[in-house]
C-alpha atoms as a PDB file:
ATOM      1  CA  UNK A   1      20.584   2.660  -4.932  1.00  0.00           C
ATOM      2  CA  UNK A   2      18.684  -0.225  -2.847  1.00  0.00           C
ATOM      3  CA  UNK A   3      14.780   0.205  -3.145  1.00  0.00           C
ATOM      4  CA  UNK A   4      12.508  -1.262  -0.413  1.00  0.00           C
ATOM      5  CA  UNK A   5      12.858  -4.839   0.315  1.00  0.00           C
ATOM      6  CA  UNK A   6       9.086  -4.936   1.683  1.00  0.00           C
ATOM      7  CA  UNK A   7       7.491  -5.754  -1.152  1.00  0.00           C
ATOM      8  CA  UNK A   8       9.845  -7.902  -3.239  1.00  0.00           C
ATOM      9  CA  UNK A   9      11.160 -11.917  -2.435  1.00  0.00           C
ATOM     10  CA  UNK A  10      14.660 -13.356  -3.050  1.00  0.00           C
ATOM     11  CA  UNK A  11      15.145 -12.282  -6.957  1.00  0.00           C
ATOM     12  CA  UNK A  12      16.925 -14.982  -8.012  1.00  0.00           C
ATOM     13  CA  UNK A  13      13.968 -17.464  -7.298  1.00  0.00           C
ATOM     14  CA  UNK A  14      12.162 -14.976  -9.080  1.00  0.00           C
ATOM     15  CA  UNK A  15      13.769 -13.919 -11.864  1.00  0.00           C
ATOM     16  CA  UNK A  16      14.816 -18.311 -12.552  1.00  0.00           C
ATOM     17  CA  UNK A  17      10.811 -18.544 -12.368  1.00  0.00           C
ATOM     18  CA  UNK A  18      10.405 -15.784 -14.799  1.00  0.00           C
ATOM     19  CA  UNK A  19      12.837 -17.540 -16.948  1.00  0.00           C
ATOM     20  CA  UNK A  20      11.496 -20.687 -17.384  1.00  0.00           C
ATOM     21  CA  UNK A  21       7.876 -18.969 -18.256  1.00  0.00           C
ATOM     22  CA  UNK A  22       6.587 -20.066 -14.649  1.00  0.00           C
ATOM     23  CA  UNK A  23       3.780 -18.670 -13.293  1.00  0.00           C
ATOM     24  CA  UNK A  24       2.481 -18.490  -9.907  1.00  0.00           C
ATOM     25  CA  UNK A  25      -0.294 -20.855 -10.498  1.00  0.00           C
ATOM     26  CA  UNK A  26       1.843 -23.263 -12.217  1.00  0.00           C
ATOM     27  CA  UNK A  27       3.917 -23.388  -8.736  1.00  0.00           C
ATOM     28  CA  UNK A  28       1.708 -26.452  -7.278  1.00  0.00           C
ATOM     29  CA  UNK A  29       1.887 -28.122 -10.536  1.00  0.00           C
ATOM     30  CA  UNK A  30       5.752 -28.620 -10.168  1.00  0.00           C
ATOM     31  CA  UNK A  31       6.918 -31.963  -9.516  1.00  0.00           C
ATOM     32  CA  UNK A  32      10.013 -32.640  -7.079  1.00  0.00           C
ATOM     33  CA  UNK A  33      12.273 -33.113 -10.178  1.00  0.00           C
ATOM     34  CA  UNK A  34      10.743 -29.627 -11.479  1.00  0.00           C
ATOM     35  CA  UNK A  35      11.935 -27.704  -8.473  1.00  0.00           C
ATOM     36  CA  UNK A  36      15.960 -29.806  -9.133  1.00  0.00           C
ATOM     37  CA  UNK A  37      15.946 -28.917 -12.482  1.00  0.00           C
ATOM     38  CA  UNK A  38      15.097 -25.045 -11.951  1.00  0.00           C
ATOM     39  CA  UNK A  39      17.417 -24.689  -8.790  1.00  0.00           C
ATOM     40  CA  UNK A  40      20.017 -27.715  -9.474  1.00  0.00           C
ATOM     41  CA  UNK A  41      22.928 -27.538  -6.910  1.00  0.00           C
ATOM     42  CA  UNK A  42      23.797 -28.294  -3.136  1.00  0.00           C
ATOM     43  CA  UNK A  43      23.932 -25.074  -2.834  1.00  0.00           C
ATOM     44  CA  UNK A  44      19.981 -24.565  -3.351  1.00  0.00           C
ATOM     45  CA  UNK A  45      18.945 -27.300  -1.134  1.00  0.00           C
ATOM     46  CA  UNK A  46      17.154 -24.813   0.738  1.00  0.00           C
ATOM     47  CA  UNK A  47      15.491 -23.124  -2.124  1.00  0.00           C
ATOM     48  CA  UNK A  48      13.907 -26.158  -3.593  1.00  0.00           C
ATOM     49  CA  UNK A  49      12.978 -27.709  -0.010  1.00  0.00           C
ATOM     50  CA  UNK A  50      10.957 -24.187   1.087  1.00  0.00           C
ATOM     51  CA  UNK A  51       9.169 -23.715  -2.136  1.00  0.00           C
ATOM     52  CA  UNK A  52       8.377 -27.049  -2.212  1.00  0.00           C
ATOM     53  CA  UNK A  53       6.583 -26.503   1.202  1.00  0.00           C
ATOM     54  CA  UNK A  54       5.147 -23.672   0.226  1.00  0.00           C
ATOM     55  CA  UNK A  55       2.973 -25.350  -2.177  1.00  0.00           C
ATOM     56  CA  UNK A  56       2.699 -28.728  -1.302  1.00  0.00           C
ATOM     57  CA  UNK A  57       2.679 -29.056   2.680  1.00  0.00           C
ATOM     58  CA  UNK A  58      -1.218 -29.047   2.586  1.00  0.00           C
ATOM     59  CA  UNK A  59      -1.193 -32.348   0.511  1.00  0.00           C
ATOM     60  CA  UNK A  60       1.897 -34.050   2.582  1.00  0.00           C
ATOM     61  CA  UNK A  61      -0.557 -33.369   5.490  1.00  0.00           C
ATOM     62  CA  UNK A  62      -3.632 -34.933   3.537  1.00  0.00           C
ATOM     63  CA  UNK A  63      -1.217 -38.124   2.197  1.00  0.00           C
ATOM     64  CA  UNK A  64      -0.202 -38.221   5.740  1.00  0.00           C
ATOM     65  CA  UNK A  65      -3.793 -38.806   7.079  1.00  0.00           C
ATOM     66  CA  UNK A  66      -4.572 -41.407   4.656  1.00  0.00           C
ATOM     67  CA  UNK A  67      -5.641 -44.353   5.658  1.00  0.00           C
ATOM     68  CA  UNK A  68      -5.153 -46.223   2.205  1.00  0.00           C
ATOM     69  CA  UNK A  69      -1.850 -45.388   1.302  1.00  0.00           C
ATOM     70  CA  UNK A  70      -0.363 -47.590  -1.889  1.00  0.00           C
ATOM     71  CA  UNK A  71       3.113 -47.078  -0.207  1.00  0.00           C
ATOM     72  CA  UNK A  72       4.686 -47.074   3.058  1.00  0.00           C
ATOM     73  CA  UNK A  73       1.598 -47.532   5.085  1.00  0.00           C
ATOM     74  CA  UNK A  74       2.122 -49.493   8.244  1.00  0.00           C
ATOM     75  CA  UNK A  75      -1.372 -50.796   8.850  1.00  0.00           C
ATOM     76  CA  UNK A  76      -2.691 -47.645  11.137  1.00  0.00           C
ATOM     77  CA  UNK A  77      -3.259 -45.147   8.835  1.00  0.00           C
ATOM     78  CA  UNK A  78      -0.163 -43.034   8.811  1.00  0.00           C
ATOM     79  CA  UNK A  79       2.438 -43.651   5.823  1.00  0.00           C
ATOM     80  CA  UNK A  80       6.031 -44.810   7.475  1.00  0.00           C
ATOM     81  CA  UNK A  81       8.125 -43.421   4.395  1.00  0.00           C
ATOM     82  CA  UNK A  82       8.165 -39.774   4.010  1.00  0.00           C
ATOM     83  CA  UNK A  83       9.062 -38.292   0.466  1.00  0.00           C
ATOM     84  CA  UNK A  84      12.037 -35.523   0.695  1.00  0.00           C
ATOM     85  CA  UNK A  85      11.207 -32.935  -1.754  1.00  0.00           C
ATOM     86  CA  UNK A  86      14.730 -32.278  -2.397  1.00  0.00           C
ATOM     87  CA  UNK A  87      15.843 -36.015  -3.092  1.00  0.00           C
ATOM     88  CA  UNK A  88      15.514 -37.376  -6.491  1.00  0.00           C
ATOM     89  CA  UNK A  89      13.449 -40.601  -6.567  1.00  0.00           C
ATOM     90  CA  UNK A  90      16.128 -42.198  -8.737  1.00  0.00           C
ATOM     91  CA  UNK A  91      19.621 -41.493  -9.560  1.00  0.00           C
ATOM     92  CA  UNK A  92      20.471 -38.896 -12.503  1.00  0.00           C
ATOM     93  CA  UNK A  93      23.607 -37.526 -13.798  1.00  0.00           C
ATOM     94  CA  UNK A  94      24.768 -33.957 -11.803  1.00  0.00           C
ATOM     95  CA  UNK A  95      23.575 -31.041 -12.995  1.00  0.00           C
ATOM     96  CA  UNK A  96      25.988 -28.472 -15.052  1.00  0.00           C
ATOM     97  CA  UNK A  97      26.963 -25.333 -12.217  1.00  0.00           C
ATOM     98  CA  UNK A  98      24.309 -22.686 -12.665  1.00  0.00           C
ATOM     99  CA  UNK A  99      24.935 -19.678 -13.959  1.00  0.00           C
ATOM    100  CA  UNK A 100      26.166 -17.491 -10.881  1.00  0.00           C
ATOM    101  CA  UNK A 101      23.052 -14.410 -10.598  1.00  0.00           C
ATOM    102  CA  UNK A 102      23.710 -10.554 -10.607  1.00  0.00           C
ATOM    103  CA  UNK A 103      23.892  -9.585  -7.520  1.00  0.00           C
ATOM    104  CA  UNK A 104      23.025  -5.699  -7.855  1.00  0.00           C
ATOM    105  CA  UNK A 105      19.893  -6.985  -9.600  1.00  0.00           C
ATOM    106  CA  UNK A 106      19.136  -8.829  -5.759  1.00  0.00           C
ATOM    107  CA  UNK A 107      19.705  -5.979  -3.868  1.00  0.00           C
ATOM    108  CA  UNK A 108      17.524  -3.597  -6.265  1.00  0.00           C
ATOM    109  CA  UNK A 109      14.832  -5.612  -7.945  1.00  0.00           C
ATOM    110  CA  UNK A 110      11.692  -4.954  -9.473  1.00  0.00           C
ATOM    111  CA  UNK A 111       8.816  -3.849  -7.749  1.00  0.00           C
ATOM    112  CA  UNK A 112       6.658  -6.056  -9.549  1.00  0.00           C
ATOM    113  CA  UNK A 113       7.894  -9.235  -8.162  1.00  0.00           C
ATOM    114  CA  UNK A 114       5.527 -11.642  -7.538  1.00  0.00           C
ATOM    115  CA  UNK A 115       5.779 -14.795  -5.215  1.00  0.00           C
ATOM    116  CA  UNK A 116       6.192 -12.420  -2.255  1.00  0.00           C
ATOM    117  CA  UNK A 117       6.456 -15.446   0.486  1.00  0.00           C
ATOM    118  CA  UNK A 118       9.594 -17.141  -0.719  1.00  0.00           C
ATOM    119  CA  UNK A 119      12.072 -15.042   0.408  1.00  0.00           C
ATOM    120  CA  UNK A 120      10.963 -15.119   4.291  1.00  0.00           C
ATOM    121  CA  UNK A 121       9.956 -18.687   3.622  1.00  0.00           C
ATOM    122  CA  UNK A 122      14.067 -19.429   2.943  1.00  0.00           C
ATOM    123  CA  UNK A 123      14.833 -17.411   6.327  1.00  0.00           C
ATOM    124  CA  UNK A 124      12.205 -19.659   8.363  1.00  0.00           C
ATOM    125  CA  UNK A 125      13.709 -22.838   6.595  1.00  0.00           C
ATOM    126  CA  UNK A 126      16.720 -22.243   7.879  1.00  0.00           C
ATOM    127  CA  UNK A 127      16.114 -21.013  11.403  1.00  0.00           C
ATOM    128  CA  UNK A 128      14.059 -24.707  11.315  1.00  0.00           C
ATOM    129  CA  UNK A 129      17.016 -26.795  10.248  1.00  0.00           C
ATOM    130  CA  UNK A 130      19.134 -24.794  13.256  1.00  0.00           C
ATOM    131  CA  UNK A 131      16.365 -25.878  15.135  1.00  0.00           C
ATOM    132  CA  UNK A 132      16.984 -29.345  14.110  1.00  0.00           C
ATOM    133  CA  UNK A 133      20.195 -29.644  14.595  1.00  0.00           C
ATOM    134  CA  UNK A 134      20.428 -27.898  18.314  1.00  0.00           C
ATOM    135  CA  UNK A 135      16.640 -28.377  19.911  1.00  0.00           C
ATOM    136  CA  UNK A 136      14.171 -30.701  17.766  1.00  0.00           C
ATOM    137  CA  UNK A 137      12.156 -31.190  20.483  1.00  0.00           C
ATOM    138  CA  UNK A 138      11.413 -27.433  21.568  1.00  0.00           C
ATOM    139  CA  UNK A 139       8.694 -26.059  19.348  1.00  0.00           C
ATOM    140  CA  UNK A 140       9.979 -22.878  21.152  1.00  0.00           C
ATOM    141  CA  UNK A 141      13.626 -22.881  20.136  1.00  0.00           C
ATOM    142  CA  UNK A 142      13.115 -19.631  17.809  1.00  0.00           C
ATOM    143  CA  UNK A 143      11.739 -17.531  20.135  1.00  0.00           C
ATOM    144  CA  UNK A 144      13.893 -18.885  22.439  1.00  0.00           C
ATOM    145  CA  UNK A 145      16.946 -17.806  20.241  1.00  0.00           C
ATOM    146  CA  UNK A 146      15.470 -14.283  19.858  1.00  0.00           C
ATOM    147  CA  UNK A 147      15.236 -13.943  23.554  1.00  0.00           C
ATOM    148  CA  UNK A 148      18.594 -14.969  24.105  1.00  0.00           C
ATOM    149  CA  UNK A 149      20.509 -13.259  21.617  1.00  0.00           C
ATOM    150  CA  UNK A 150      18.192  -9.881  22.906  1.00  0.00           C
ATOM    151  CA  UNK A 151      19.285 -10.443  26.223  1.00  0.00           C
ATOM    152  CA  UNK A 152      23.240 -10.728  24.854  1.00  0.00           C
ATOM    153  CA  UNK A 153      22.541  -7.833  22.728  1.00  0.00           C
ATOM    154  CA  UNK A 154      21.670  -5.675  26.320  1.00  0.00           C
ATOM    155  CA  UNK A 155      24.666  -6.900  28.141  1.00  0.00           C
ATOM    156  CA  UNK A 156      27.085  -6.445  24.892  1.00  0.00           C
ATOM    157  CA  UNK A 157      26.109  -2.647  24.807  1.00  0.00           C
ATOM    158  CA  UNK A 158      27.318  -2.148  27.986  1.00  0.00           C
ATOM    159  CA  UNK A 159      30.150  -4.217  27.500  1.00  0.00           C
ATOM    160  CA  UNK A 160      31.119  -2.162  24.617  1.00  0.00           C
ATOM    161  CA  UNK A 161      30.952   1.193  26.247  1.00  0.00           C
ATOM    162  CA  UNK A 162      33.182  -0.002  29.108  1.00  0.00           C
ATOM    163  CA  UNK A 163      35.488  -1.061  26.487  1.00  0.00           C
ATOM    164  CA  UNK A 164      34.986   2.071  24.883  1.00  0.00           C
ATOM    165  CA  UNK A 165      34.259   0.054  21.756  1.00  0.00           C
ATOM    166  CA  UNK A 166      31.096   1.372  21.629  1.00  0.00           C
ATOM    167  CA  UNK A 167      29.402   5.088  22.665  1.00  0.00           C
ATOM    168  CA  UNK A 168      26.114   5.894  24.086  1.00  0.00           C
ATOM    169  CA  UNK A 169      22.849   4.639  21.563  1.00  0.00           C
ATOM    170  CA  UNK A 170      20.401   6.493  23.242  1.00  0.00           C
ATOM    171  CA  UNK A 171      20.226   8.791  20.182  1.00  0.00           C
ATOM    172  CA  UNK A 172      20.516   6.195  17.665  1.00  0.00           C
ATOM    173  CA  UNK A 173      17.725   4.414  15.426  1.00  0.00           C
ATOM    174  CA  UNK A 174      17.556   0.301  16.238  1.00  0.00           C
ATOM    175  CA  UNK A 175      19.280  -0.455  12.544  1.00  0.00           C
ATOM    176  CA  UNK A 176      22.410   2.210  13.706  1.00  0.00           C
ATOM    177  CA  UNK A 177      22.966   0.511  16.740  1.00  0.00           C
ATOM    178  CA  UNK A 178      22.574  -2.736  15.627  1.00  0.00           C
ATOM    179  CA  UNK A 179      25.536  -2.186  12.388  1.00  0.00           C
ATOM    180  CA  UNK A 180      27.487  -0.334  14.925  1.00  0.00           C
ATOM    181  CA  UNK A 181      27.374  -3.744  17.270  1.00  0.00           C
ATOM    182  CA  UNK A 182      28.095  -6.104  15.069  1.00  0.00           C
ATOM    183  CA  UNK A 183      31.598  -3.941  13.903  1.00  0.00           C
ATOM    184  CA  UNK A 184      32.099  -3.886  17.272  1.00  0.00           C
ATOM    185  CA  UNK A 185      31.869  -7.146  17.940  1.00  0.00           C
ATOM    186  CA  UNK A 186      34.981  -8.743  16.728  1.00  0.00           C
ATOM    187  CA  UNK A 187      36.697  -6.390  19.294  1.00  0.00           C
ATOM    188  CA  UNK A 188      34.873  -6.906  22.179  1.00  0.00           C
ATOM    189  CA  UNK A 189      35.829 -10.906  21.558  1.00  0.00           C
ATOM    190  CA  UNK A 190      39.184 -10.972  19.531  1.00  0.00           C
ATOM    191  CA  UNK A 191      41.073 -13.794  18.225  1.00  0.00           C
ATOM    192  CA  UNK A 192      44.778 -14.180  18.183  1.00  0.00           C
ATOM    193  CA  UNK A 193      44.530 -14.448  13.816  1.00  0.00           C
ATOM    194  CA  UNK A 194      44.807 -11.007  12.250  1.00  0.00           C
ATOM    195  CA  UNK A 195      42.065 -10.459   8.629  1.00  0.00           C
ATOM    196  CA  UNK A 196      43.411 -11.414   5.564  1.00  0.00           C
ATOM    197  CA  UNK A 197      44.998  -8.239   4.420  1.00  0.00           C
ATOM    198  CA  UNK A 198      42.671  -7.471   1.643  1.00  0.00           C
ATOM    199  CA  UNK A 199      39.739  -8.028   3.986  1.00  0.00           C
ATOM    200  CA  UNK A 200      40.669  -4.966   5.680  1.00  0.00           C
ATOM    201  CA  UNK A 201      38.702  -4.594   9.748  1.00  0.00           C
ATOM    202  CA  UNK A 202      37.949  -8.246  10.810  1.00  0.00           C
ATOM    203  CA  UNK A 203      34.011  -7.050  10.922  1.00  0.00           C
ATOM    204  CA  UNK A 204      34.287  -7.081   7.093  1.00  0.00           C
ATOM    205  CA  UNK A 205      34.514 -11.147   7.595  1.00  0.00           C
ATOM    206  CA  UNK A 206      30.509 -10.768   8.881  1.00  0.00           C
ATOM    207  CA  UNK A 207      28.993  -7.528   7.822  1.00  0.00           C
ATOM    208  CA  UNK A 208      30.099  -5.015   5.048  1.00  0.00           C
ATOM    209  CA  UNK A 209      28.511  -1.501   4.185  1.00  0.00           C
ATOM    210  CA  UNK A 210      27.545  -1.360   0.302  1.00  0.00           C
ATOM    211  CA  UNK A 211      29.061   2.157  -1.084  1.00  0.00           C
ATOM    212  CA  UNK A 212      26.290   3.481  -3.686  1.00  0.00           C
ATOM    213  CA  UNK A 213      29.526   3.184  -6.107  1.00  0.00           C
ATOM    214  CA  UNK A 214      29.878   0.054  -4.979  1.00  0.00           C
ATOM    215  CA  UNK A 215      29.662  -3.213  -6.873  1.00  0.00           C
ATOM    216  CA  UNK A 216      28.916  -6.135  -5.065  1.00  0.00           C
ATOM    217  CA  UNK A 217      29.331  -8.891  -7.532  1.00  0.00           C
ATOM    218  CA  UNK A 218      32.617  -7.317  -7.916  1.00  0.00           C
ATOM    219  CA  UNK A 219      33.255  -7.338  -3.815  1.00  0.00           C
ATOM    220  CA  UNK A 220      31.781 -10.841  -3.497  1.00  0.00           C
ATOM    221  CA  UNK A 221      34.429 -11.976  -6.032  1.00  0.00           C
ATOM    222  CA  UNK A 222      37.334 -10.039  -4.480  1.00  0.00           C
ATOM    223  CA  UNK A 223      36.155 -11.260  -1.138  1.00  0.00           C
ATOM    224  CA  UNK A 224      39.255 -13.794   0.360  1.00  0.00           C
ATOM    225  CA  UNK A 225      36.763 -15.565   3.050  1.00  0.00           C
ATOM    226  CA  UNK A 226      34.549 -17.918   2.185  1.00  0.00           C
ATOM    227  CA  UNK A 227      31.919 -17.219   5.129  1.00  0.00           C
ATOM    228  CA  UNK A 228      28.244 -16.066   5.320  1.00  0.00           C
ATOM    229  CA  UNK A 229      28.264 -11.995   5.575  1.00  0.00           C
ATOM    230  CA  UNK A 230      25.894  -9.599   6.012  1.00  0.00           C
ATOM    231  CA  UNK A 231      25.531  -7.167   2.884  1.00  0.00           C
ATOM    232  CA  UNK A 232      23.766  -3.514   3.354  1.00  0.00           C
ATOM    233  CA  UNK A 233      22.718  -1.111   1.379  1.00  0.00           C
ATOM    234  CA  UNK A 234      20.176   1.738   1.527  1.00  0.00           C
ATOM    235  CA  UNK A 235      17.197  -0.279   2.483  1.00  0.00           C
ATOM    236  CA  UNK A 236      17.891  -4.015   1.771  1.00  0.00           C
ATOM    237  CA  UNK A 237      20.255  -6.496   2.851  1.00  0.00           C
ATOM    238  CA  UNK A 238      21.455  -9.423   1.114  1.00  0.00           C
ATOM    239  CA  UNK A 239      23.342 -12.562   3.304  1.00  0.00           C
ATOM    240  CA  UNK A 240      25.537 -14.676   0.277  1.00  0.00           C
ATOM    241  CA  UNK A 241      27.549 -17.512   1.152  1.00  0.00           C
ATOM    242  CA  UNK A 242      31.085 -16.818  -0.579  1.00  0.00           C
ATOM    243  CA  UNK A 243      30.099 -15.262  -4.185  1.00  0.00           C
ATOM    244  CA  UNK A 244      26.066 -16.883  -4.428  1.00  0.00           C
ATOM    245  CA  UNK A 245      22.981 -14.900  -2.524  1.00  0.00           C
ATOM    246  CA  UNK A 246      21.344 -16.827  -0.364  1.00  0.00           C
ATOM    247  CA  UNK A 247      18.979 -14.630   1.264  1.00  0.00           C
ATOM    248  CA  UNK A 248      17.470 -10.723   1.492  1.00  0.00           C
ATOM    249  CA  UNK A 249      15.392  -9.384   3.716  1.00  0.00           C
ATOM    250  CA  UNK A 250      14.424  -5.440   4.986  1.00  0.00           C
ATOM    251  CA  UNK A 251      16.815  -3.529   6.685  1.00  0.00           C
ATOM    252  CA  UNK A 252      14.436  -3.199   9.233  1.00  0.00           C
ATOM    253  CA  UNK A 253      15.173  -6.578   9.976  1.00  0.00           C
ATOM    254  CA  UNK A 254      18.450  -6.552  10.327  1.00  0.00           C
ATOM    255  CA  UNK A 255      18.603  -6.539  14.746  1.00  0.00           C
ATOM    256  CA  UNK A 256      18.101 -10.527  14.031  1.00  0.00           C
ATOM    257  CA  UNK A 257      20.341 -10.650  11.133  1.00  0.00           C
ATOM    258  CA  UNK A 258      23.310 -12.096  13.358  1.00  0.00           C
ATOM    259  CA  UNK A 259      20.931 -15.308  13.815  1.00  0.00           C
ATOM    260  CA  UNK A 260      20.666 -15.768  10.013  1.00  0.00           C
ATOM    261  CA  UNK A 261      24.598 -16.229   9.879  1.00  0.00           C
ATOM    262  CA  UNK A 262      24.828 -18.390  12.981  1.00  0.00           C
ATOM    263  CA  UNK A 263      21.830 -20.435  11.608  1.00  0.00           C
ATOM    264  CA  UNK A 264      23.810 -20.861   8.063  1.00  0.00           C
ATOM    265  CA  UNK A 265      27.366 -22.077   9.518  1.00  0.00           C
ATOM    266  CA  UNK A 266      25.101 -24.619  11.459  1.00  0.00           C
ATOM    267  CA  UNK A 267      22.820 -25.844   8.223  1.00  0.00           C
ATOM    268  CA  UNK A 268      26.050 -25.686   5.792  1.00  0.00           C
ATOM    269  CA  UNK A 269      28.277 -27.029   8.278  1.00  0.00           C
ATOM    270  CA  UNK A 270      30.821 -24.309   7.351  1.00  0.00           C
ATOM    271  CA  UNK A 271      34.336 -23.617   9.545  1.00  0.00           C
ATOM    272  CA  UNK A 272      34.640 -20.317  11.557  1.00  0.00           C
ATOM    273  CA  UNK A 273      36.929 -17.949   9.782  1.00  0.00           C
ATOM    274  CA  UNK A 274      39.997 -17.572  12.201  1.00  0.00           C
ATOM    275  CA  UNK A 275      39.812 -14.136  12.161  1.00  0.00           C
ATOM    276  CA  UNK A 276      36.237 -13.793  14.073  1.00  0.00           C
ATOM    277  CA  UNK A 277      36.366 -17.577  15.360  1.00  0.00           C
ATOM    278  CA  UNK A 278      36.517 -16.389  19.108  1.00  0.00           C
ATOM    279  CA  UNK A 279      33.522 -14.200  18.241  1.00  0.00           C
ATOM    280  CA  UNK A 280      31.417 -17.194  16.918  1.00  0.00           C
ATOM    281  CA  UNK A 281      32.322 -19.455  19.800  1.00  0.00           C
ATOM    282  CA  UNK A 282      31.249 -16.954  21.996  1.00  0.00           C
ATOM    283  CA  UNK A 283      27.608 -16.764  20.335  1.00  0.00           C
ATOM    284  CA  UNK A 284      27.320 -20.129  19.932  1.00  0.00           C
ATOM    285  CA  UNK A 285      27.897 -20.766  23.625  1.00  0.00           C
ATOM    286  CA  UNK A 286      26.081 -17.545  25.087  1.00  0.00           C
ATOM    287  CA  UNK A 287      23.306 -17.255  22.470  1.00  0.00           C
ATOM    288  CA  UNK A 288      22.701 -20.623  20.895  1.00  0.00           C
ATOM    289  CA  UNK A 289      23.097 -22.352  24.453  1.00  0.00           C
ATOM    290  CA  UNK A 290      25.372 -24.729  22.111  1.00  0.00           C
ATOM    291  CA  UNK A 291      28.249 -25.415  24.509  1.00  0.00           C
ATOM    292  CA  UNK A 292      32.080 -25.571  22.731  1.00  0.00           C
ATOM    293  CA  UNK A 293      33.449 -28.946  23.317  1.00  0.00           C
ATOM    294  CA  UNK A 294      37.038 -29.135  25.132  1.00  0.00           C
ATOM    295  CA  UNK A 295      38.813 -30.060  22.213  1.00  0.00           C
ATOM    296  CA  UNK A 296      37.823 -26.886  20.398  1.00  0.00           C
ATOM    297  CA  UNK A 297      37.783 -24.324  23.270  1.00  0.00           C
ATOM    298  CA  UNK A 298      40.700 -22.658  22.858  1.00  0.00           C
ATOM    299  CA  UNK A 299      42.854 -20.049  24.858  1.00  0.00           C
ATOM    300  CA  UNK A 300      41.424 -17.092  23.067  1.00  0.00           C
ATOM    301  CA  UNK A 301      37.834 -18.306  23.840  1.00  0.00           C
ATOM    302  CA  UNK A 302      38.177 -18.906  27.587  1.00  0.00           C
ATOM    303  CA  UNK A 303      40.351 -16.000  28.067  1.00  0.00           C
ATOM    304  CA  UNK A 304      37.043 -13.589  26.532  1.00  0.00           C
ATOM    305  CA  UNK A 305      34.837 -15.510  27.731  1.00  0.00           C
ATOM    306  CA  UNK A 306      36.337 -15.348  31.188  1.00  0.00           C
ATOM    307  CA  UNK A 307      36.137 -11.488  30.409  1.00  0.00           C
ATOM    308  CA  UNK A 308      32.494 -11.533  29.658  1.00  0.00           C
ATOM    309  CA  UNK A 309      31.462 -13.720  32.671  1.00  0.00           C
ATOM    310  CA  UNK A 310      33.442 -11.276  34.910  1.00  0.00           C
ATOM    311  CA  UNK A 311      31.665  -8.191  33.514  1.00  0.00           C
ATOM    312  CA  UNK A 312      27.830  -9.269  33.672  1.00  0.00           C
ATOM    313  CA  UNK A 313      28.669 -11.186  36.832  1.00  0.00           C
ATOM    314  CA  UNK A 314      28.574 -14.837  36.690  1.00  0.00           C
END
């Protein structure tokens, strides 16, 4: 059974921390190397970059404003060369493939976790490098997201009762309605490719209900999709990118949890899967305001989307 997700971080920084004997005061002490060698791997890229913020953006902003830089400066007091955290100064060999973490101990940790700002430090990393990649300029583009994927959300409920996909929520708590929509989804904008057989309802390719019996590093492995999905249990859910966690958050959380996948296929530059692809065209056009090029809007897409224009009337 899932405990509360309040008070605990992403366990698998933690528990790698706990391994190497790190405590939380040695944190600032770690070098950029430090951070590679305890999360090695493309596939922690955004581990090592947010706890290297964590602990270090108040001296980047004080080497910054340094007049006297030994390195990079350009005369005017502001250093031209900016160090990546996650970029090794010089070359070195690759790094042997981590071992892959228990996922049941992510989803119920400890209590006594400390370092209790990584985890939704790793969730506003991301949402930053979405922000990157679609509006750099707009130190609004979150909220701006939020707002637009709340206003969707309104228009989808209706939308799903006239397609009877969906029945009336006004009985049901925010994180019922919100699992119910996102199983609903898939149907309300189908694509032409069935689920792999052994993924069962195409929903299962985004979110997936933990059974208390359950075993997810046994479903993660048995998984045939690749893609970001949502993972629930009791009071927690977990977001892992094929068989690796990525992220966990509170289940209270989870009404924004659809903006954590679309934010990952962006950062990770991963491929719809076919069986939901009309789905994530749809919410990247209608949500993330990111339209679908010509080439890649295809007949399922404009036929739903046709559907969905005709229904809230535009």
């Amino acid at each position: 059974m899932c405990r509360s997700a309040s008070t605990w971080p992403h366990a698998f920084a933690t528990e790698k921390m706990r391994a190497a004997d790190i405590s939380e005061a040695l944190l600032p002490t770690l070098s950029r190397q430090d951070i590679r060698d305890l999360f090695p791997g493309p596939e922690h890229f955004l581990r090592r970059k947010a706890t290297w913020k964590l602990f270090h953006k108040e001296q980047e902003v004080q080497q910054a404003a340094s007049p006297n830089q030994e390195n990079g400066s350009n005369g005017r007091g502001r250093a031209t060369v900016q160090v990546n955290p996650c970029v090794s100064e010089t070359p070195r060999p690759s790094n042997p493939t981590p071992p892959q973490p228990d996922v049941q101990e992510i989803l119920d940790p400890p209590r006594t976790c400390s370092y209790p700002n990584l985890s939704m430090l790793f969730i506003l990393t991301v949402m930053d490098e979405l922000r990157c990649i679609l509006d750099r300029s707009n130190p609004d583009f979150i909220s701006d997201l939020k707002t637009s994927w709340e206003s969707f959300y309104g228009k989808a409920q209706f939308y799903g009762v006239f397609k009877k996909l969906l029945g009336p929520s006004t009985t049901q708590d925010k994180v019922t309605r919100s699992i119910a929509m996102m199983k609903a989804l898939p149907e309300m904008f189908p694509s032409p490719v069935a689920p792999p057989k052994n993924l069962g309802h195409a929903s299962e390719a985004m979110v997936h209900i933990l059974e208390p019996t359950e075993n997810p590093n046994t479903y993660l492995q048995r998984r045939p999709v690749f893609s970001p999905v949502l993972i629930i249990c009791d009071s927690s859910c977990m977001l892992p990118i094929g068989s690796t966690p990525v992220i966990t958050f509170p289940k209270e959380n989870i009404d924004t949890a659809v903006l954590y996948l679309l934010a990952y296929y962006y950062t990770f530059h991963l491929t719809y899967p076919k069986c939901i692809a009309t789905l994530l065209s749809v919410l990247q056009s209608e949500v993330q305001q990111d339209a679908i090029h010509d080439s890649y809007a295809t007949s399922s897409y404009k036929k739903a989307l046709s559907k969905w224009k005709k229904f809230i009337g535009e």
